[in-house]
N, C-alpha and C. Protein backbone atom coordinates (compact mmCIF):
# COMPACT_ATOMS: atom_id res chain seq x y z
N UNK A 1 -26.98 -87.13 -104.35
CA UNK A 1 -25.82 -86.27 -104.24
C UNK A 1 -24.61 -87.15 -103.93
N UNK A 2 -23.39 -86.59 -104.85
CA UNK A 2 -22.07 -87.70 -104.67
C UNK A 2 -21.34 -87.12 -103.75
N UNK A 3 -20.84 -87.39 -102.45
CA UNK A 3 -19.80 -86.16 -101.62
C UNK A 3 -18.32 -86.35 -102.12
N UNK A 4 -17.80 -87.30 -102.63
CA UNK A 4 -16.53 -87.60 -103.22
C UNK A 4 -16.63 -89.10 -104.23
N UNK A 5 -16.16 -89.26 -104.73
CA UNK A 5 -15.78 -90.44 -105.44
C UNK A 5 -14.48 -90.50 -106.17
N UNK A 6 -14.30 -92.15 -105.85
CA UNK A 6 -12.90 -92.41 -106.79
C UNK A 6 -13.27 -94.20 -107.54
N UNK A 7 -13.52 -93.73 -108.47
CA UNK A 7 -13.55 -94.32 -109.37
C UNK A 7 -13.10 -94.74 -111.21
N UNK A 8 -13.19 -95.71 -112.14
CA UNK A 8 -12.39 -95.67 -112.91
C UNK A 8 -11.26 -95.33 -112.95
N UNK A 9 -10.19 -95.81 -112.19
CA UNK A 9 -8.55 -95.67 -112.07
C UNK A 9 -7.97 -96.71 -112.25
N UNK A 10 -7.13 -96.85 -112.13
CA UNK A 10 -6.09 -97.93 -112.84
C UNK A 10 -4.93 -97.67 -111.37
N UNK A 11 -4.89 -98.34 -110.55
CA UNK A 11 -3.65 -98.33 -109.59
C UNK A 11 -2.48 -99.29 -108.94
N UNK A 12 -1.72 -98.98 -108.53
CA UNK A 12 -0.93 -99.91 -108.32
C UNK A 12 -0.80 -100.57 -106.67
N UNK A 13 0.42 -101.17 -106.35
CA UNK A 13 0.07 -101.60 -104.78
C UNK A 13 0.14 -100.41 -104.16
N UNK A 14 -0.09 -100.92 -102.72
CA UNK A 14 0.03 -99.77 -101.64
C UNK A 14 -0.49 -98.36 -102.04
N UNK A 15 -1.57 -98.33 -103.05
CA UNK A 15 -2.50 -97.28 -103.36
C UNK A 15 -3.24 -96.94 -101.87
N UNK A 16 -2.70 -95.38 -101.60
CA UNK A 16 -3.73 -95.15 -100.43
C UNK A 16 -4.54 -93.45 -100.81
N UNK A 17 -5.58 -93.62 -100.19
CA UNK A 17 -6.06 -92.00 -100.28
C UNK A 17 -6.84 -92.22 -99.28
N UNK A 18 -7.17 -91.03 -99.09
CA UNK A 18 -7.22 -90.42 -97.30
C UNK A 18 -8.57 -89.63 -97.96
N UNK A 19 -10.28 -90.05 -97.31
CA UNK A 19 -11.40 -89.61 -98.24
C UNK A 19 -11.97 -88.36 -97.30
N UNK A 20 -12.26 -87.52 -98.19
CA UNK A 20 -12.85 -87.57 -99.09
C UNK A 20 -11.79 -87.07 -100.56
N UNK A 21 -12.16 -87.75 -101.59
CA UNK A 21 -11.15 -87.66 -102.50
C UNK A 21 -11.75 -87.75 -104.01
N UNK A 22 -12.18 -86.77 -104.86
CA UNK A 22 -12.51 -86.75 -106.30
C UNK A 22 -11.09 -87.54 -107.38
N UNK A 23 -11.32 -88.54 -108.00
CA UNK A 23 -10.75 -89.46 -108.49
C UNK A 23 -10.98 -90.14 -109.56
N UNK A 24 -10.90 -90.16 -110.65
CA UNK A 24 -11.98 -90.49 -111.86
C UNK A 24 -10.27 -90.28 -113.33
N UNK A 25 -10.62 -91.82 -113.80
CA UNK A 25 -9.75 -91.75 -115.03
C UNK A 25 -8.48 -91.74 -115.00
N UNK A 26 -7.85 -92.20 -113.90
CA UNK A 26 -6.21 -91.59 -113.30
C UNK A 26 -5.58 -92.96 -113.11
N UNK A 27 -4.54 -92.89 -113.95
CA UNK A 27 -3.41 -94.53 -113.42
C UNK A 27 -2.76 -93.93 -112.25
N UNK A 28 -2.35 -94.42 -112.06
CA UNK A 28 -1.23 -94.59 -110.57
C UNK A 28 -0.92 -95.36 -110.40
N UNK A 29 0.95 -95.57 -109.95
CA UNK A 29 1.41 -96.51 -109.84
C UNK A 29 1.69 -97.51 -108.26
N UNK A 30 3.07 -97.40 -108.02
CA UNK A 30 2.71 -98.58 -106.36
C UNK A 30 3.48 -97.26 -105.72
N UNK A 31 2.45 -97.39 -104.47
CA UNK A 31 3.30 -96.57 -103.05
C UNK A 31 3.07 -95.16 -103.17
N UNK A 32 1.84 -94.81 -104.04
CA UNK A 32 1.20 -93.47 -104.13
C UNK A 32 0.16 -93.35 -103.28
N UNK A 33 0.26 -92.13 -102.21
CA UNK A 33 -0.61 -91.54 -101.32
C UNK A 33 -1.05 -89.93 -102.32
N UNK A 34 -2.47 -89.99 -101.71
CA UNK A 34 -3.06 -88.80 -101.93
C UNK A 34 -3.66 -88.88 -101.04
N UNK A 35 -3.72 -87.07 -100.00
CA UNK A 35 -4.49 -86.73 -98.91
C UNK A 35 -5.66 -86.27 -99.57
N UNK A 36 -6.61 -86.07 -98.69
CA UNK A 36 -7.97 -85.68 -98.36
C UNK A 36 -8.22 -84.36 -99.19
N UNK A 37 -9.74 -84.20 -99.62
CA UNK A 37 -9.70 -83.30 -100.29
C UNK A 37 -8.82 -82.80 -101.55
N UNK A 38 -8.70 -83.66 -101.80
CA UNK A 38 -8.03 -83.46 -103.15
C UNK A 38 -9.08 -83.67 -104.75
N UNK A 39 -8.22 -83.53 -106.14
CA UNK A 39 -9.59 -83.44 -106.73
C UNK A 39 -8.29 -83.98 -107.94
N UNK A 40 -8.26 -84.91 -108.51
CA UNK A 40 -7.23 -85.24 -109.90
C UNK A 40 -8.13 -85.92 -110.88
N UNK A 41 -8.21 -85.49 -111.75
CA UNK A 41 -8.91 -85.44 -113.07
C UNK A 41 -8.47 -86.50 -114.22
N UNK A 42 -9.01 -86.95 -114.96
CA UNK A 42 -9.42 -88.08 -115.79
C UNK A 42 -7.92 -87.37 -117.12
N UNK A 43 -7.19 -88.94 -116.91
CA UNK A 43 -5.79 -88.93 -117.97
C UNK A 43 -4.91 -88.04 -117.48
N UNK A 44 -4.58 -88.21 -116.11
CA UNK A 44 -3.58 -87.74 -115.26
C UNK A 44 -2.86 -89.05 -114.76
N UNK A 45 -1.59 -89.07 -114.83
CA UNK A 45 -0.63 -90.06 -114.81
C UNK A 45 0.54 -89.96 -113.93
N UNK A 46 0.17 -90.76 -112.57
CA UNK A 46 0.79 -90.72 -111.69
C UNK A 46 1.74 -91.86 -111.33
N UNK A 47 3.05 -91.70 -111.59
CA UNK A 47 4.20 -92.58 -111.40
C UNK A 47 4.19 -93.43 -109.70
N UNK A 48 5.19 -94.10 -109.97
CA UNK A 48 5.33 -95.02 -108.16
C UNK A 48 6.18 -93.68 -107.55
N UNK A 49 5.85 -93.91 -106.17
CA UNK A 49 5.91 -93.26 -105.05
C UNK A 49 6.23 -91.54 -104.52
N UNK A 50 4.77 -91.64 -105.68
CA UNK A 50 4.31 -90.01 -105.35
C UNK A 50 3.36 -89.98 -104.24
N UNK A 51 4.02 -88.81 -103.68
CA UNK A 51 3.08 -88.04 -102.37
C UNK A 51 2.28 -86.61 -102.48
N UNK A 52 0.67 -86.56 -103.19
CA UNK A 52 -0.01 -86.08 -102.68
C UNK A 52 -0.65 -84.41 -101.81
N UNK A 53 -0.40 -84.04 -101.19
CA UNK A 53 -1.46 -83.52 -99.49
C UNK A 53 -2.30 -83.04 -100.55
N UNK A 54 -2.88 -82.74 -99.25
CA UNK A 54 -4.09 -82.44 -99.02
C UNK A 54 -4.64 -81.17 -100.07
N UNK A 55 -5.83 -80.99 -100.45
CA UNK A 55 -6.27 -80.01 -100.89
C UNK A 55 -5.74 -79.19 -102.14
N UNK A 56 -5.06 -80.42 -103.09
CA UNK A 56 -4.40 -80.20 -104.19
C UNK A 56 -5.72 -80.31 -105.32
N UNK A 57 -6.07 -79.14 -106.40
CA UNK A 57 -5.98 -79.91 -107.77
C UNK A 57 -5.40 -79.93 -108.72
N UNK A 58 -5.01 -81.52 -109.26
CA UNK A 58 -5.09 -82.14 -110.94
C UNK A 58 -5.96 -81.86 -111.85
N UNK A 59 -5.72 -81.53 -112.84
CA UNK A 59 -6.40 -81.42 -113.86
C UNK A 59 -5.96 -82.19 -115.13
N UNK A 60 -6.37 -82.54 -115.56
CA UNK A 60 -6.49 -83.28 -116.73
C UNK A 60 -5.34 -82.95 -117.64
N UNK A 61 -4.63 -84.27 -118.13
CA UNK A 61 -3.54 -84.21 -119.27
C UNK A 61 -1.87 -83.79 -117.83
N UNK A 62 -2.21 -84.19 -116.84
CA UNK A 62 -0.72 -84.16 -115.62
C UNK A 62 -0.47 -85.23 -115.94
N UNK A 63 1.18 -85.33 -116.49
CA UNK A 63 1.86 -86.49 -115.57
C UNK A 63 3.09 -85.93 -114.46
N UNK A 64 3.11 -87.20 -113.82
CA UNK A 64 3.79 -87.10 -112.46
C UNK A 64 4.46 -87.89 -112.57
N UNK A 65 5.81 -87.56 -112.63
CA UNK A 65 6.94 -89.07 -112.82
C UNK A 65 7.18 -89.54 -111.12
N UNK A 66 8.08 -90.50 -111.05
CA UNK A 66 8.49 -91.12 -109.88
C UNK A 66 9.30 -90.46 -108.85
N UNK A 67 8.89 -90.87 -107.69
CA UNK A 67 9.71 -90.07 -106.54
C UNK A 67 9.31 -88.40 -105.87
N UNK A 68 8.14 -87.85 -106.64
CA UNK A 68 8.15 -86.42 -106.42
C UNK A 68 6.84 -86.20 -105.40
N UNK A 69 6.86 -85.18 -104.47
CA UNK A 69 6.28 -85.05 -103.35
C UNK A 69 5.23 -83.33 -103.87
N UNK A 70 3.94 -83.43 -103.56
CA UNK A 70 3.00 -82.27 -104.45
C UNK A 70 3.10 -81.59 -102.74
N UNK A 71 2.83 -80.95 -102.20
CA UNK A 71 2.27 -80.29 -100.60
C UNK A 71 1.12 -79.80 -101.11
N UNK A 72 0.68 -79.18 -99.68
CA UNK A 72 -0.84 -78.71 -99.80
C UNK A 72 -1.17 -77.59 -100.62
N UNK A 73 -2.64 -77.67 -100.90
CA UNK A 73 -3.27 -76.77 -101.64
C UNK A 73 -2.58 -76.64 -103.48
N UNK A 74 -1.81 -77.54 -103.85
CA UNK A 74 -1.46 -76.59 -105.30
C UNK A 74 -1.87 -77.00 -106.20
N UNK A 75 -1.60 -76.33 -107.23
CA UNK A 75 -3.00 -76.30 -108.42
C UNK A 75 -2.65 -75.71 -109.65
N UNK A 76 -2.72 -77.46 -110.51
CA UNK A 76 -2.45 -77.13 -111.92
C UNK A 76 -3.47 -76.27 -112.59
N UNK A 77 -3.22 -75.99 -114.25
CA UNK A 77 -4.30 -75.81 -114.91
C UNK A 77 -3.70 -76.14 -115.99
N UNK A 78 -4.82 -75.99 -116.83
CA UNK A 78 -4.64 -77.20 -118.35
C UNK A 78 -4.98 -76.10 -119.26
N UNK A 79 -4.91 -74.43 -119.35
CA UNK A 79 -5.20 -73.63 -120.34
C UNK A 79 -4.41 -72.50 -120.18
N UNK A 80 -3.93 -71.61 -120.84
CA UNK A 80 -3.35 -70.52 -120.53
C UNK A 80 -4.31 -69.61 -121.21
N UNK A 81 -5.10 -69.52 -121.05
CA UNK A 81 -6.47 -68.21 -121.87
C UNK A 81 -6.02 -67.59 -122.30
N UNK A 82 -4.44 -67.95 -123.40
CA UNK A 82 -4.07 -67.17 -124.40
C UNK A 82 -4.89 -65.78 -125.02
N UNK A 83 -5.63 -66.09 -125.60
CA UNK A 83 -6.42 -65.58 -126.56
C UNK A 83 -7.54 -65.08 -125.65
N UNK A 84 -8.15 -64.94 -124.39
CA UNK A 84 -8.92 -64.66 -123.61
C UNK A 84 -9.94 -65.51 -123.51
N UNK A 85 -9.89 -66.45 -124.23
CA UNK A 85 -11.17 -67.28 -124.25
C UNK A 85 -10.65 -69.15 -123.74
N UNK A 86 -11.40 -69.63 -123.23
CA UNK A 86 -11.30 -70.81 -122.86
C UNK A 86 -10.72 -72.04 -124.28
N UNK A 87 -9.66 -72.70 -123.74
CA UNK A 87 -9.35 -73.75 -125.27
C UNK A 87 -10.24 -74.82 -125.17
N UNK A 88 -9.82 -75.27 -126.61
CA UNK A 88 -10.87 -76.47 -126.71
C UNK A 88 -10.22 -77.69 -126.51
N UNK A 89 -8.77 -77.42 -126.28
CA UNK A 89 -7.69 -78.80 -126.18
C UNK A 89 -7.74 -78.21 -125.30
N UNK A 90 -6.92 -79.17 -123.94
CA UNK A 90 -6.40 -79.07 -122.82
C UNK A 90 -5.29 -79.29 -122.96
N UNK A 91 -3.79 -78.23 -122.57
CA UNK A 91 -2.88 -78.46 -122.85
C UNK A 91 -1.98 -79.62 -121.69
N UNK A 92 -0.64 -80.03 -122.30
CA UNK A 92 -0.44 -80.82 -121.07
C UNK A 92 0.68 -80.25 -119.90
N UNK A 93 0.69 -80.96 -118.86
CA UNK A 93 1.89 -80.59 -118.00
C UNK A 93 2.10 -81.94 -117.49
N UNK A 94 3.92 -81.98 -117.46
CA UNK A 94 4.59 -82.81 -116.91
C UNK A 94 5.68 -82.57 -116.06
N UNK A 95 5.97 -83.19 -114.83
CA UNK A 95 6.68 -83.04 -113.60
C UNK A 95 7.86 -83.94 -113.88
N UNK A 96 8.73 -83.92 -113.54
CA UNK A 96 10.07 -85.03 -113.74
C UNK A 96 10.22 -85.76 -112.04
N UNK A 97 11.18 -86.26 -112.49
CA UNK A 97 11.20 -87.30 -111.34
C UNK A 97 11.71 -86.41 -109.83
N UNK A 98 11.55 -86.98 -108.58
CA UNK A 98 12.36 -86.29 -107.24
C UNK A 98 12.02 -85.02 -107.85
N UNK A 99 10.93 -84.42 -108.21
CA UNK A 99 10.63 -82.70 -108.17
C UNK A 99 9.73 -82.76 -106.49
N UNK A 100 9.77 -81.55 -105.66
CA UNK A 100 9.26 -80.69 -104.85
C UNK A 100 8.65 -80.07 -105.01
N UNK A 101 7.12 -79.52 -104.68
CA UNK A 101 6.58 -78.40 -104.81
C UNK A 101 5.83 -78.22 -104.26
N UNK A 102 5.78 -77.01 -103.53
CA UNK A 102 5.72 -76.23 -102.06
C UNK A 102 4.49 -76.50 -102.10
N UNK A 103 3.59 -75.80 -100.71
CA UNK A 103 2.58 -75.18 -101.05
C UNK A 103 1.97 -74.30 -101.42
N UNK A 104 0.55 -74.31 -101.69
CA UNK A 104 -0.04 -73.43 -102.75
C UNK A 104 0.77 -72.73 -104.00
N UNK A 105 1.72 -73.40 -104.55
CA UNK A 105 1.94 -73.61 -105.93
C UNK A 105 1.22 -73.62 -106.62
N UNK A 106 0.76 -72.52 -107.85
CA UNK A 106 0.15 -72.78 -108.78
C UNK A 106 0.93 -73.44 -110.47
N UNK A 107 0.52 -74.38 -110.85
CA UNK A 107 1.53 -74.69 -112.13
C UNK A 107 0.53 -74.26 -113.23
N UNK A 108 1.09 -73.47 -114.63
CA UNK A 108 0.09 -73.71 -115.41
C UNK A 108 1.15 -74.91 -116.68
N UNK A 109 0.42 -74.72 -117.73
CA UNK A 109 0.86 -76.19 -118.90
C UNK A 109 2.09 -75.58 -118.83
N UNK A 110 3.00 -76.58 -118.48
CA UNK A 110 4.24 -76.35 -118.46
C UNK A 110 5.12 -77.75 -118.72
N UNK A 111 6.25 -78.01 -118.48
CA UNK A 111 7.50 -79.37 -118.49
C UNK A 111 8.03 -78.95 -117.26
N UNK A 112 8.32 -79.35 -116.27
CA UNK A 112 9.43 -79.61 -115.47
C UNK A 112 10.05 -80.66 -115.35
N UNK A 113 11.75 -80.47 -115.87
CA UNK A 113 12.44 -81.14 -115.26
C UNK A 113 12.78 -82.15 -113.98
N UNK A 114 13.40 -83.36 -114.36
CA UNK A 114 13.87 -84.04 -112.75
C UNK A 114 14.64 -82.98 -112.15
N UNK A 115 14.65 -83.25 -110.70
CA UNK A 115 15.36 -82.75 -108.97
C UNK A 115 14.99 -81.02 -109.12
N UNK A 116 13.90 -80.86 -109.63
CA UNK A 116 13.33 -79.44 -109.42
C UNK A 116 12.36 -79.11 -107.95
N UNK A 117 12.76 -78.49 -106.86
CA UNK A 117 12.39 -77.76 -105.78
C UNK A 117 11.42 -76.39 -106.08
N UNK A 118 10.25 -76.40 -105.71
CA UNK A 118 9.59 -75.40 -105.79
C UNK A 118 8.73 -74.49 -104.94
N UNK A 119 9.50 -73.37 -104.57
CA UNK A 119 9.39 -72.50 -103.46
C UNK A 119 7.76 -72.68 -102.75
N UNK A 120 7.28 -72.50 -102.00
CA UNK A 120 5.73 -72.21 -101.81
C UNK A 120 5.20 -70.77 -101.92
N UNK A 121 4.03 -71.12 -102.61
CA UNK A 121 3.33 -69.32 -103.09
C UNK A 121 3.79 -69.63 -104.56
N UNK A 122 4.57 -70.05 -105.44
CA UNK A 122 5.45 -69.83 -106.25
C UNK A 122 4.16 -69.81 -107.67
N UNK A 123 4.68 -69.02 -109.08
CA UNK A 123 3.36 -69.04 -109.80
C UNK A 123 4.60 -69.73 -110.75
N UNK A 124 4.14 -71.39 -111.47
CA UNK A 124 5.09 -71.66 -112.87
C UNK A 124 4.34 -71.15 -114.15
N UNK A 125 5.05 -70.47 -114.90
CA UNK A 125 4.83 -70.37 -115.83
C UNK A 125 5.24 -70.48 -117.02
N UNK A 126 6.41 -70.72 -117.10
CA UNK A 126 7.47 -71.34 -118.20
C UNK A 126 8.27 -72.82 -117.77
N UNK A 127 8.46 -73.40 -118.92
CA UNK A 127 9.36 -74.58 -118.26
C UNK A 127 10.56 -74.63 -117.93
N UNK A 128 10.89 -75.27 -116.73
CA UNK A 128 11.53 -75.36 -116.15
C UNK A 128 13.14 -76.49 -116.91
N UNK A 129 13.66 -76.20 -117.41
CA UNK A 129 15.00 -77.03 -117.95
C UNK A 129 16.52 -77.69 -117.23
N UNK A 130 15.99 -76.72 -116.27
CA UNK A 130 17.74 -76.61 -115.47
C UNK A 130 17.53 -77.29 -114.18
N UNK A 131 17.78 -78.26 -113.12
CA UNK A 131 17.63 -78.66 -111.86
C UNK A 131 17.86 -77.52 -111.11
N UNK A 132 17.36 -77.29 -109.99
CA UNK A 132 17.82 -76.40 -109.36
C UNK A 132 16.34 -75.74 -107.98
N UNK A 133 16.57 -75.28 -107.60
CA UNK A 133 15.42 -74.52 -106.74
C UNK A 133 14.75 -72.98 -107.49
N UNK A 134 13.52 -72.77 -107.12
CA UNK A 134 12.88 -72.37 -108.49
C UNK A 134 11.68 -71.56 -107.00
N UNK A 135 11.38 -69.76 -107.15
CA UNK A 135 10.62 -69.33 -106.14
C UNK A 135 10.13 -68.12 -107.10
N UNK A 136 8.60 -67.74 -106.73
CA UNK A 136 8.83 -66.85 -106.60
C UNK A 136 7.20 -66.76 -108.18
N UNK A 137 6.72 -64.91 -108.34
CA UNK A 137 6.09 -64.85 -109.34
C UNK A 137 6.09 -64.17 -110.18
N UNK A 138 6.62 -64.53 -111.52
CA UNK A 138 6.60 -65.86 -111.85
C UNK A 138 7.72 -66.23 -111.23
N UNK A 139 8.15 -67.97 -111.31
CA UNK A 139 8.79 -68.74 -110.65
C UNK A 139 10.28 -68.43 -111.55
N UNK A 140 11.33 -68.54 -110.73
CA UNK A 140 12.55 -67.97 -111.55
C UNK A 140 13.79 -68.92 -110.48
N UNK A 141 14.94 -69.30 -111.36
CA UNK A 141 16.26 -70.18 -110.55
C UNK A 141 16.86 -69.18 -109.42
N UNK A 142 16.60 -69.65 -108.33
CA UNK A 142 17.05 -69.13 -106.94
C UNK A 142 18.32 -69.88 -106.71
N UNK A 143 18.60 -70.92 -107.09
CA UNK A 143 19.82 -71.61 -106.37
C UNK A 143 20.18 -72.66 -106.98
C-alpha cells in the first residue's frame, strides 16, 4: 500500500511540499510550495513562485503561471460532462500570472486571466478575460 507519493516531476529550486502529497508527472518551477494533502496530476504545469495549501486537487492538463497563490481545499476538473457522459480528452485549464483563489474554489476547463482574485466558495465556469475580483455561483466580476 502507497500512503502518498511524489514522483516523476521535473522541479525547480526551493521545491518544497509538506507530505503527505500525491505528485506524479508535474514540472514546477523555483520557489513553489505545496501543502499537505494535496493531489496534482500528471502534465500539470506549475510556474516559479506558486503557493499551494493544503487539500487542493490538480488534475491533469493545469497550468499555473507565475506569482499566483491556490488556498485550501480547491478543485479543478478536466471535463464538463457536456453530453452526460465522461470525455475521452481531458480538457485544459490555465491560470495567469498574480491570480488568487479563495478557498474551496471549484474551477472547471476554463482560461483565466493575469491579476484575477477569486472569491472563496466561488464555482468558475466560464473564462475569465477582464482583471478584476470574480465571486460567487457561477463566478461573475464583483469589482
Amino acid at each position: 500500500m502507497k500512503i502518498s507519493q511524489v514522483i516523476d516531476n521535473v522541479v525547480g529550486d526551493n521545491f518544497t511540499y509538506i507530505a503527505p502529497v500525491n505528485m506524479y508527472g508535474v514540472k514546477a518551477g523555483d520557489d513553489v510550495f505545496i501543502g499537505p494533502f494535496c493531489e496534482i496530476q500528471r502534465n500539470v504545469t506549475i510556474d516559479d513562485r506558486v503557493r499551494i495549501q493544503s487539500h487542493s486537487f490538480i488534475c491533469e492538463n493545469v497550468g499555473i503561471k507565475d506569482d499566483t497563490f491556490i488556498a485550501h481545499g480547491v478543485m479543478f476538473t478536466n471535463d464538463k460532462f457536456a453530453d452526460g457522459k465522461l470525455s475521452k480528452d481531458y480538457l485544459p485549464t490555465k491560470i495567469g500570472k498574480r491570480c488568487r483563489i479563495g478557498s474551496n474554489v471549484t474551477i472547471l476547463p476554463v482560461k483565466i486571466c493575469n491579476d484575477v482574485t477569486i472569491g472563496a466558495g466561488s464555482v468558475v465556469t466560464k473564462d475569465i478575460i477582464k482583471p478584476g475580483i470574480y465571486a460567487g455561483n457561477p463566478a461573475r466580476r464583483i469589482k
